[in-house]
Structures are given as C-alpha cells and as structure tokens.
N, C-alpha and C. Protein backbone atom coordinates (compact mmCIF):
# COMPACT_ATOMS: atom_id res chain seq x y z
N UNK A 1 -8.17 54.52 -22.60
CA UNK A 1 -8.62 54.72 -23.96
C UNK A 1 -10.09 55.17 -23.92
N UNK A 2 -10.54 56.08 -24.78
CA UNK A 2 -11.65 56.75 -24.82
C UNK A 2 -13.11 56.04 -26.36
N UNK A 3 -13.71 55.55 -25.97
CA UNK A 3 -14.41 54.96 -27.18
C UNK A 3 -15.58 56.40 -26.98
N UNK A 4 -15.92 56.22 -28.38
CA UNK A 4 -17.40 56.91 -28.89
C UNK A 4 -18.24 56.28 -29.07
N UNK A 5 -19.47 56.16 -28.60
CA UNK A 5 -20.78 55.89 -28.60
C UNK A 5 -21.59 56.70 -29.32
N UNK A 6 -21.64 56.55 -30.38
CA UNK A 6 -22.67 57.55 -31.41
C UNK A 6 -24.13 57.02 -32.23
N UNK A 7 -24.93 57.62 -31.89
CA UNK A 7 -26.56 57.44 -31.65
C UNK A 7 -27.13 58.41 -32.50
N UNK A 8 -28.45 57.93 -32.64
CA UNK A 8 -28.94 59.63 -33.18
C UNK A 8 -30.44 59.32 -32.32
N UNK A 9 -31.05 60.02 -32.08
CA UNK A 9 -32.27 60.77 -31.06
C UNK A 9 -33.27 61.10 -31.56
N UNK A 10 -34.63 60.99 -30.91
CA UNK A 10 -35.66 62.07 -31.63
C UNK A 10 -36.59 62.69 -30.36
N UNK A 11 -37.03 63.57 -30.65
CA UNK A 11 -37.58 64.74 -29.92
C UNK A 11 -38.96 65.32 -30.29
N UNK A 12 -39.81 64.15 -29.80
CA UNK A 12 -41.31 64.19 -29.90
C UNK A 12 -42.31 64.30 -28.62
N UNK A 13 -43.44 64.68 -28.91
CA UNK A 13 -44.45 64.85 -27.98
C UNK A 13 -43.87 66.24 -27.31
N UNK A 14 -44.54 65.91 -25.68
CA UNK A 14 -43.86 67.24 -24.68
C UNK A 14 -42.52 67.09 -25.03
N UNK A 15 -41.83 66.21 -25.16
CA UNK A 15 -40.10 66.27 -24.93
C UNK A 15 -39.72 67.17 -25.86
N UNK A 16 -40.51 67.75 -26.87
CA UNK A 16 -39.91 69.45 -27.75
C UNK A 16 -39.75 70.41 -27.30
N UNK A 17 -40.33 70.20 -25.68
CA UNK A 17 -39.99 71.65 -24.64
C UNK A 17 -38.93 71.66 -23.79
N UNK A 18 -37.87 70.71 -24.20
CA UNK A 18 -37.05 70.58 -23.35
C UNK A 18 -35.93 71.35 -24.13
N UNK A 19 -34.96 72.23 -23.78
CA UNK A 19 -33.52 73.16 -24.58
C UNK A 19 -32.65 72.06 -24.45
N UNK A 20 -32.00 72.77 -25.71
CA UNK A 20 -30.51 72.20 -25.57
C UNK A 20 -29.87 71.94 -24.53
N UNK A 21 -29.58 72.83 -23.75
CA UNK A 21 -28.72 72.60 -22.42
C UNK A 21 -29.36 71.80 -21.48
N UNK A 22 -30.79 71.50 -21.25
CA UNK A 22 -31.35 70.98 -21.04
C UNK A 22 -31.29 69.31 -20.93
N UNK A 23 -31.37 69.25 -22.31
CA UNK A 23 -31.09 67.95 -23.43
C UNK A 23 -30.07 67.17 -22.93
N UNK A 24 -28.73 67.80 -22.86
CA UNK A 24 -27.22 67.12 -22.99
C UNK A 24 -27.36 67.10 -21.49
N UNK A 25 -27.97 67.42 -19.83
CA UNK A 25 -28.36 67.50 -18.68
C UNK A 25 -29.04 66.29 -18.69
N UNK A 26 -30.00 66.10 -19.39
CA UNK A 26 -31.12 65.03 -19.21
C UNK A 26 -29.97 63.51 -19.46
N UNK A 27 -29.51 63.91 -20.97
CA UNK A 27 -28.59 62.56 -21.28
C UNK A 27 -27.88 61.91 -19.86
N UNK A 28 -26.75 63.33 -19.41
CA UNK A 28 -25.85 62.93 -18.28
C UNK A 28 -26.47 62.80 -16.91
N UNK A 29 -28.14 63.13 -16.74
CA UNK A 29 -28.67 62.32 -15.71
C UNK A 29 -28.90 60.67 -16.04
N UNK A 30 -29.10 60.47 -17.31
CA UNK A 30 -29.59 58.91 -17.81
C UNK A 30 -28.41 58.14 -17.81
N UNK A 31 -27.26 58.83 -18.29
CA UNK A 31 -26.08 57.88 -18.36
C UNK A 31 -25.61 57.40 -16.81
N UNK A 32 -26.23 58.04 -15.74
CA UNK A 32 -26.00 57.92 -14.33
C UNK A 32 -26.55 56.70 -13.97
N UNK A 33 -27.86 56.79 -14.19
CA UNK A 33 -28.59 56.07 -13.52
C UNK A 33 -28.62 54.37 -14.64
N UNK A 34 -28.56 54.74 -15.65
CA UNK A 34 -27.77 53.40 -16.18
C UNK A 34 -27.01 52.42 -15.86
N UNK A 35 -26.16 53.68 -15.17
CA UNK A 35 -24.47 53.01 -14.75
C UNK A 35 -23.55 52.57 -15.93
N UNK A 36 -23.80 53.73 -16.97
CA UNK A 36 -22.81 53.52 -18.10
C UNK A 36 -21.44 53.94 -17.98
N UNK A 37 -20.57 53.04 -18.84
CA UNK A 37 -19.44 53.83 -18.03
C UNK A 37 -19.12 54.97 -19.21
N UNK A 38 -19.53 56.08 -18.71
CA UNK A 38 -19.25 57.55 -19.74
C UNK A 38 -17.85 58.05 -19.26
N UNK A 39 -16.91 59.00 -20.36
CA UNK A 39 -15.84 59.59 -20.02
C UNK A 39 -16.27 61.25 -19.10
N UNK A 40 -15.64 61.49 -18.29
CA UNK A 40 -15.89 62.88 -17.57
C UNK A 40 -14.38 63.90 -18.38
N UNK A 41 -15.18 65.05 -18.41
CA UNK A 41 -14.19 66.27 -18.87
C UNK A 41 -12.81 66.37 -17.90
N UNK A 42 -11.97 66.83 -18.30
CA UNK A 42 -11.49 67.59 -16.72
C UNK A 42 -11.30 68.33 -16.29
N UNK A 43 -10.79 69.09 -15.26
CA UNK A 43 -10.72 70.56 -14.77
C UNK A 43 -11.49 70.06 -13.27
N UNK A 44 -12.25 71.34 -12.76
CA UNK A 44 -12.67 71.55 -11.69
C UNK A 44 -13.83 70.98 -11.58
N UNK A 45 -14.97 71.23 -12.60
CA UNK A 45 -16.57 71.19 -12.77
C UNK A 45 -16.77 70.05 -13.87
N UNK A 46 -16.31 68.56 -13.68
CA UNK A 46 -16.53 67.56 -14.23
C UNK A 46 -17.93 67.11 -14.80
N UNK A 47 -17.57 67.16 -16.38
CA UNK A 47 -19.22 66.27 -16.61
C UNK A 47 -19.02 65.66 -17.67
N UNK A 48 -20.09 64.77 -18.01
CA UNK A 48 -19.92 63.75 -18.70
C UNK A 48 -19.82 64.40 -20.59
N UNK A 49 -18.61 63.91 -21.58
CA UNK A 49 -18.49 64.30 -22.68
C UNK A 49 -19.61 64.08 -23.39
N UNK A 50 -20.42 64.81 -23.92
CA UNK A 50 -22.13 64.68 -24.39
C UNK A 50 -21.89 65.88 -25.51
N UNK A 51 -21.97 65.29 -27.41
CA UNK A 51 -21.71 66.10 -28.56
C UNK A 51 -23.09 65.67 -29.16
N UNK A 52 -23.70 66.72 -29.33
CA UNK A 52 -24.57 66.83 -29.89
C UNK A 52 -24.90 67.83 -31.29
N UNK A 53 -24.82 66.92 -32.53
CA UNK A 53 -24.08 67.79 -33.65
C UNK A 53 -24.93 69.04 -33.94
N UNK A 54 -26.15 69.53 -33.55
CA UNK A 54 -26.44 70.77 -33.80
C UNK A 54 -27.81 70.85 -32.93
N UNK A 55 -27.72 72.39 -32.08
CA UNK A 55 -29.21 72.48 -31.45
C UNK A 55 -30.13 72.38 -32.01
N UNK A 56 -31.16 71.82 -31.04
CA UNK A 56 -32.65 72.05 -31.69
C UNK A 56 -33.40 73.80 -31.19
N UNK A 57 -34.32 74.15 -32.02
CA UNK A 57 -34.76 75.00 -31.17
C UNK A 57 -36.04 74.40 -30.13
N UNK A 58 -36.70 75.12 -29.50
CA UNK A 58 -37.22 75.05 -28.07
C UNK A 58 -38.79 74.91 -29.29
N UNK A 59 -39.53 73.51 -28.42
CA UNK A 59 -40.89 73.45 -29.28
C UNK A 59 -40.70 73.22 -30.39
N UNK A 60 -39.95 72.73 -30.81
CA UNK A 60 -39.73 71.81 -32.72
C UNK A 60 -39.40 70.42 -32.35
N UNK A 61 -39.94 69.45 -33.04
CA UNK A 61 -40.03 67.99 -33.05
C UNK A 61 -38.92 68.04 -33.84
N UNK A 62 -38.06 66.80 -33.64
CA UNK A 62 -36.97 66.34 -34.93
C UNK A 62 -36.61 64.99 -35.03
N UNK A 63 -36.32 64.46 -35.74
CA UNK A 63 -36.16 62.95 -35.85
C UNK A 63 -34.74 62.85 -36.79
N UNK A 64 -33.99 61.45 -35.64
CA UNK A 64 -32.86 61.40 -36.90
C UNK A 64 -31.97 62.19 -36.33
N UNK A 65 -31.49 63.07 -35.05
CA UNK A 65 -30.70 63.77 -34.67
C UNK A 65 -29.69 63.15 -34.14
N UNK A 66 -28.01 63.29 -34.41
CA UNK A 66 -27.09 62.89 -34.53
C UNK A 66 -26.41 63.20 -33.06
N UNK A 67 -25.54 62.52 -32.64
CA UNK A 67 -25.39 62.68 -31.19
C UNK A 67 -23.90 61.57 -30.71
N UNK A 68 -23.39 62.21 -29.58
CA UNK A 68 -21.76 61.42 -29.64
C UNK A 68 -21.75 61.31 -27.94
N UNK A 69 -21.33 60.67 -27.23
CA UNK A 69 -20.76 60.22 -25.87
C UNK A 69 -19.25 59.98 -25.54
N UNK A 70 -18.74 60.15 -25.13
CA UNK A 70 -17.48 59.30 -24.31
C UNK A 70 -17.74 58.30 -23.86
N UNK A 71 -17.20 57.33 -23.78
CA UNK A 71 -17.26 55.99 -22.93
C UNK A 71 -15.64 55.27 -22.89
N UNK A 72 -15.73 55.25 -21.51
CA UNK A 72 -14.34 54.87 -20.73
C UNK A 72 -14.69 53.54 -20.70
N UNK A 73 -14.81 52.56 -21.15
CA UNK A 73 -14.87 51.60 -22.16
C UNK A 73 -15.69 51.22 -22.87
N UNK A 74 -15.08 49.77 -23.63
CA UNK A 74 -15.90 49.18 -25.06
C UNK A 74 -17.86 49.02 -24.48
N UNK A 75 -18.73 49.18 -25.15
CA UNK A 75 -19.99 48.79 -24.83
C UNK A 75 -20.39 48.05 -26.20
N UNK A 76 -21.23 46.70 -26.68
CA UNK A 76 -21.56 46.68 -27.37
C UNK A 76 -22.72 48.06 -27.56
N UNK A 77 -22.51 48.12 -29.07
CA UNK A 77 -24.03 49.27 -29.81
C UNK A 77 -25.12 49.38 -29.01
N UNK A 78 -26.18 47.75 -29.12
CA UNK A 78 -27.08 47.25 -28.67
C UNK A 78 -27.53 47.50 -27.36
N UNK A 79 -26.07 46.90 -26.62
CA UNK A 79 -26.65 47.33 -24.94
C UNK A 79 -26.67 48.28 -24.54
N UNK A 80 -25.82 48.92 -25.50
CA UNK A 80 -25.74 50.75 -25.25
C UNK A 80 -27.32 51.19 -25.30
N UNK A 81 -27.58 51.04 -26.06
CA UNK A 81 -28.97 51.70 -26.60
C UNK A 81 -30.28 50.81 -25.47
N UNK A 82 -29.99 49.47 -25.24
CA UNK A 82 -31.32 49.39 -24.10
C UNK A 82 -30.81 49.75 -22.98
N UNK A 83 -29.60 49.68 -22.57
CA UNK A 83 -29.22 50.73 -21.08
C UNK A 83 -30.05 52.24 -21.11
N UNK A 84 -29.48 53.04 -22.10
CA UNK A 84 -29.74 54.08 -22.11
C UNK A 84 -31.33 54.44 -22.49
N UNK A 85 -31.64 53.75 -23.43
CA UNK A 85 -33.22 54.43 -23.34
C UNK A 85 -34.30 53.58 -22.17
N UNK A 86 -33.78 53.22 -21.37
CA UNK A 86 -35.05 52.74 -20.49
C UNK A 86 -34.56 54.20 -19.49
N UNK A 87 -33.86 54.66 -19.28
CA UNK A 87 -33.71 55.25 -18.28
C UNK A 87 -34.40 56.99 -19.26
N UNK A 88 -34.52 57.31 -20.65
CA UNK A 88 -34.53 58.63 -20.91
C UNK A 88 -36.57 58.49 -20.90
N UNK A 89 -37.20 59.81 -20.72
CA UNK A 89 -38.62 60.16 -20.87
C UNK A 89 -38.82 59.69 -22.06
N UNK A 90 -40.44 59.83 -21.92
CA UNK A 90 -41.18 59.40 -23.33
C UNK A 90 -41.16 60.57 -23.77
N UNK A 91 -41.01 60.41 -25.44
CA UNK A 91 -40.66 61.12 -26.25
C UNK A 91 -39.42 60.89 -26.97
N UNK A 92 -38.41 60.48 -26.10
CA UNK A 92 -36.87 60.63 -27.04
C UNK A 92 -36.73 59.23 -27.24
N UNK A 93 -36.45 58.76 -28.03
CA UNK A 93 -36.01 57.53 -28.42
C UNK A 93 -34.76 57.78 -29.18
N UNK A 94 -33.89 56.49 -28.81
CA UNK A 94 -32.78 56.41 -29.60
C UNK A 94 -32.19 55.23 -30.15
N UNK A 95 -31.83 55.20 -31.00
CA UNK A 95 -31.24 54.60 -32.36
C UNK A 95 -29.27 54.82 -32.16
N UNK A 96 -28.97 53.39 -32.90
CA UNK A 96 -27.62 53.51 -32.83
C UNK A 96 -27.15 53.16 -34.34
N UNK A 97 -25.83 54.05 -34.71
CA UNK A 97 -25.50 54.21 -35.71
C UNK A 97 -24.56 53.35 -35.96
C-alpha cells in the first residue's frame, strides 16, 4: 500500500537558486539520508515519487508551496517533517499539511 506524505515548502535565501529539477533531486537526496521509507517509480531508472504542484522559477523566493511524496509506509505527519528537514539546506523549511 502506497501512503502520501503531503507538505508544503519554502524557498528562501540562496536556496532561490536552486531549479525545479534540481529541487525534487535535493528532496530524493534528503529522503535518503533520513532513511524514510519513500515509494520508488518503476521501470529501469528508479526514483523516488516526488509531486510538486507547480514550478518555481529560478531566483524567486516562495512560501507556502505545496508538495506530495510516496511513502511505502504509514509515518506519523510530525516525524515526517523532523526526519526530513534536518537533513534539507538552510533556506527550505517545511510544514505539514
């Protein structure tokens, strides 16, 4: 069974120079080193399911940005969110919905 983990993000300081593709890269390095258990795609070139409801552009701050995971199981909200933000740069902080 596949749960969703849905968060929303913000994208301050240097961290506004980081792209989209970038972004959803950075997440699925953090969800690693967490040791969360995230869902992987499938096919050949496996990676972790990372929805992010609309790009930012490159050098714009945003706050409040909406955001979705896979997780191959239950996590409480809470621990979700201090797992994951000790491991992301300063600048992004995240919030759980």
């Amino acid at each position: 069974m596949i749960y969703q983990a849905e968060f929303t993000f913000t994208k301050l300081g240097l961290s506004r120079f980081i792209s989209h593709l970038d972004l959803i890269r950075l997440f699925g390095r953090a969800l690693r080193r967490a040791d969360l258990p995230f869902a992987v795609s499938e096919g050949f070139s496996k990676h972790p399911k990372i929805v992010i409801k609309r790009a930012l552009k490159l050098g714009l701050t945003s706050e409040n940005e909406e955001a979705k995971i896979a997780l191959s199981e239950y996590m409480k909200p809470e621990e979700f969110k201090e797992r994951f933000q000790k491991q992301l740069p300063e600048g992004i902080k995240i919030g759980v919905i």
